[in-house]
C-alpha atoms as a PDB file:
ATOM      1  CA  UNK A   1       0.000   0.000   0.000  1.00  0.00           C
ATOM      2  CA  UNK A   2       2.969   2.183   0.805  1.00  0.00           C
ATOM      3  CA  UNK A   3       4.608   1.327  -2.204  1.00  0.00           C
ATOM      4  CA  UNK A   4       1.542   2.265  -4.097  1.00  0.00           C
ATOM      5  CA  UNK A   5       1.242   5.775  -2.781  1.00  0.00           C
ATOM      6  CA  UNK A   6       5.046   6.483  -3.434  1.00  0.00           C
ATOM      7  CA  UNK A   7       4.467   5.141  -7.520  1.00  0.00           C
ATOM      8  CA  UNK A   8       0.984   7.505  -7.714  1.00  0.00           C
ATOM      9  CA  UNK A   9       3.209  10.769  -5.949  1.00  0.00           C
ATOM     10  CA  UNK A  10       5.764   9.810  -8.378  1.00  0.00           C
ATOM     11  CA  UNK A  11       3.602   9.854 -11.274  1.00  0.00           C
ATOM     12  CA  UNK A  12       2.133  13.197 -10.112  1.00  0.00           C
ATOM     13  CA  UNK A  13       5.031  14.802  -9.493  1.00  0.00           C
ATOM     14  CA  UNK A  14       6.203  13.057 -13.105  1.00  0.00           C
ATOM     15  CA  UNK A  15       2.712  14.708 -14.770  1.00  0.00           C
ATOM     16  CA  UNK A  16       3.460  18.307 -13.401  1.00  0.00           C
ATOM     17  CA  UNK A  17       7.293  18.250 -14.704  1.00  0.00           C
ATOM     18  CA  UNK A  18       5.875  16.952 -18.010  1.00  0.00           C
ATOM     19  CA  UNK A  19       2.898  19.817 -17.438  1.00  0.00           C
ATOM     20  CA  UNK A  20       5.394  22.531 -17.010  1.00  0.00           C
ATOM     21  CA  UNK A  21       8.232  21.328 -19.756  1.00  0.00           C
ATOM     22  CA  UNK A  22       5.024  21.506 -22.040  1.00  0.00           C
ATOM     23  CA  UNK A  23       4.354  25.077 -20.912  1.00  0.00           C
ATOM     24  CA  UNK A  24       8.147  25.874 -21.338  1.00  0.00           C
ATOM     25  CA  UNK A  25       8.047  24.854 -24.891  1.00  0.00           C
ATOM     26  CA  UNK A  26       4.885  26.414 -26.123  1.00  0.00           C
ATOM     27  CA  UNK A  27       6.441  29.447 -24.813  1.00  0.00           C
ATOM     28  CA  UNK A  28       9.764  29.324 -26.485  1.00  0.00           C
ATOM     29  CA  UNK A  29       7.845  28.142 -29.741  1.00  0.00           C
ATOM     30  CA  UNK A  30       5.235  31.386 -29.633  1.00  0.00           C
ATOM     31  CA  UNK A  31       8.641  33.216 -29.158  1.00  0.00           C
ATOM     32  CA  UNK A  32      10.427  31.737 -31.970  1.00  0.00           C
ATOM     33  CA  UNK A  33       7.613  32.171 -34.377  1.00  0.00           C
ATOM     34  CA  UNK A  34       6.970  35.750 -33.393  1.00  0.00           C
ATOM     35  CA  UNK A  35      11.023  36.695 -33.592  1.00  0.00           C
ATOM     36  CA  UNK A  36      10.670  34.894 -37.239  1.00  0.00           C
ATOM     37  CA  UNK A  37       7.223  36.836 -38.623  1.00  0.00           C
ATOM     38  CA  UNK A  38       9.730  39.798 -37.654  1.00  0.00           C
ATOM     39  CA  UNK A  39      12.236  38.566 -39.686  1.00  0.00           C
ATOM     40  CA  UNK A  40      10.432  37.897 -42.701  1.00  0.00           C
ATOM     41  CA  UNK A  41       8.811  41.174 -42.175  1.00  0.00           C
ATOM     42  CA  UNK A  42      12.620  42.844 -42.288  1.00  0.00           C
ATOM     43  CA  UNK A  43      13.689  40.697 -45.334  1.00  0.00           C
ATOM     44  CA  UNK A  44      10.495  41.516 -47.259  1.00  0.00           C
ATOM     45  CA  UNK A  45      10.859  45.411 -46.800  1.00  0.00           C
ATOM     46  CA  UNK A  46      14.777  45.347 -47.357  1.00  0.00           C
ATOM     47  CA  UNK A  47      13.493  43.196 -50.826  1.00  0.00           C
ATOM     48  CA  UNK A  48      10.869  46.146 -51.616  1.00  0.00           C
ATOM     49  CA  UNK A  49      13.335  48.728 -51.070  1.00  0.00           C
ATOM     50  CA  UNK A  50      16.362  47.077 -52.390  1.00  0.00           C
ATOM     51  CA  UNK A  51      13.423  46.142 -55.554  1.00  0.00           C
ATOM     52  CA  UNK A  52      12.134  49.877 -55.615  1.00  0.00           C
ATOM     53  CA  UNK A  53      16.018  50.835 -56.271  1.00  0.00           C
ATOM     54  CA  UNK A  54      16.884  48.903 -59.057  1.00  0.00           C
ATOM     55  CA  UNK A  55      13.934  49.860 -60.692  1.00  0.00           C
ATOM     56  CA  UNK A  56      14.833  53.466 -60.304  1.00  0.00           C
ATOM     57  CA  UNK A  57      18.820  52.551 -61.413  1.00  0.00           C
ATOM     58  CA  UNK A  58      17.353  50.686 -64.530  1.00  0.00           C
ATOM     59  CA  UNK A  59      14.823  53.793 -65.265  1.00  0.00           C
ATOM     60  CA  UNK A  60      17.740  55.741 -64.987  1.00  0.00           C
ATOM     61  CA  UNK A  61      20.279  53.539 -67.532  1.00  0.00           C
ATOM     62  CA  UNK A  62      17.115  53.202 -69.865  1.00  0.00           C
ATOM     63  CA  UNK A  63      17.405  57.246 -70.535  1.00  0.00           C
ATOM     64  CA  UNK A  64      20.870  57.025 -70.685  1.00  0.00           C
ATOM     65  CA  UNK A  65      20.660  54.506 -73.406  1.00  0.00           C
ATOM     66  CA  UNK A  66      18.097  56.456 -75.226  1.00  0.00           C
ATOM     67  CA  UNK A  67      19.855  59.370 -74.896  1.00  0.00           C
ATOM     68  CA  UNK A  68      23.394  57.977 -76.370  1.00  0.00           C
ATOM     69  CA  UNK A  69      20.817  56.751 -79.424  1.00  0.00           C
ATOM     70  CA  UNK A  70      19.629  59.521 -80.007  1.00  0.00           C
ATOM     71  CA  UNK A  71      23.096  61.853 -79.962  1.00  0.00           C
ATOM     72  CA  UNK A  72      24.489  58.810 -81.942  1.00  0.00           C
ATOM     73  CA  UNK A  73      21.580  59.109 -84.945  1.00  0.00           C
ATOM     74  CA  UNK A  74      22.214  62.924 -84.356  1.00  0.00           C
ATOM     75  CA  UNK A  75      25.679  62.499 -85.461  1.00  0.00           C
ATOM     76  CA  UNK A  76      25.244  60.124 -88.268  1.00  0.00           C
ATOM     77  CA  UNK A  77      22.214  62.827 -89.485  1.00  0.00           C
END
């Protein structure tokens, strides 16, 4: 009967470490996920600007290019 009572304050005992690892984890995994949607976040906005720029340099090089053109056929006129 002793021996009984020990095994079922073991297996409580065993339950609320289990309980509170559990709790532990959930935490650290709503943590993780939350320091990762900021992440992504960062990336995507450093991709929109970083996208937004090279537009603007290749908007720039197309006038160049037409420019040369047209100074070249200016030339040749």
């Amino acid at each position: 009967s002793e021996l009984k009572q020990e095994i079922q304050a073991v297996k409580s005992e065993l339950k609320e470490e289990i309980q509170a690892v559990r709790s532990e984890l959930k935490e650290e995994i709503q943590a993780v996920r939350s320091e990762l949607k900021e992440e992504i976040q960062s990336v995507r906005s450093d991709l929109r600007q970083t996208e937004l720029r090279l537009k603007a340099e290749m908007e720039a090089m197309k006038a160049e290019i037409i420019k040369w053109m047209f100074g070249a056929i200016g030339l040749q006129s």
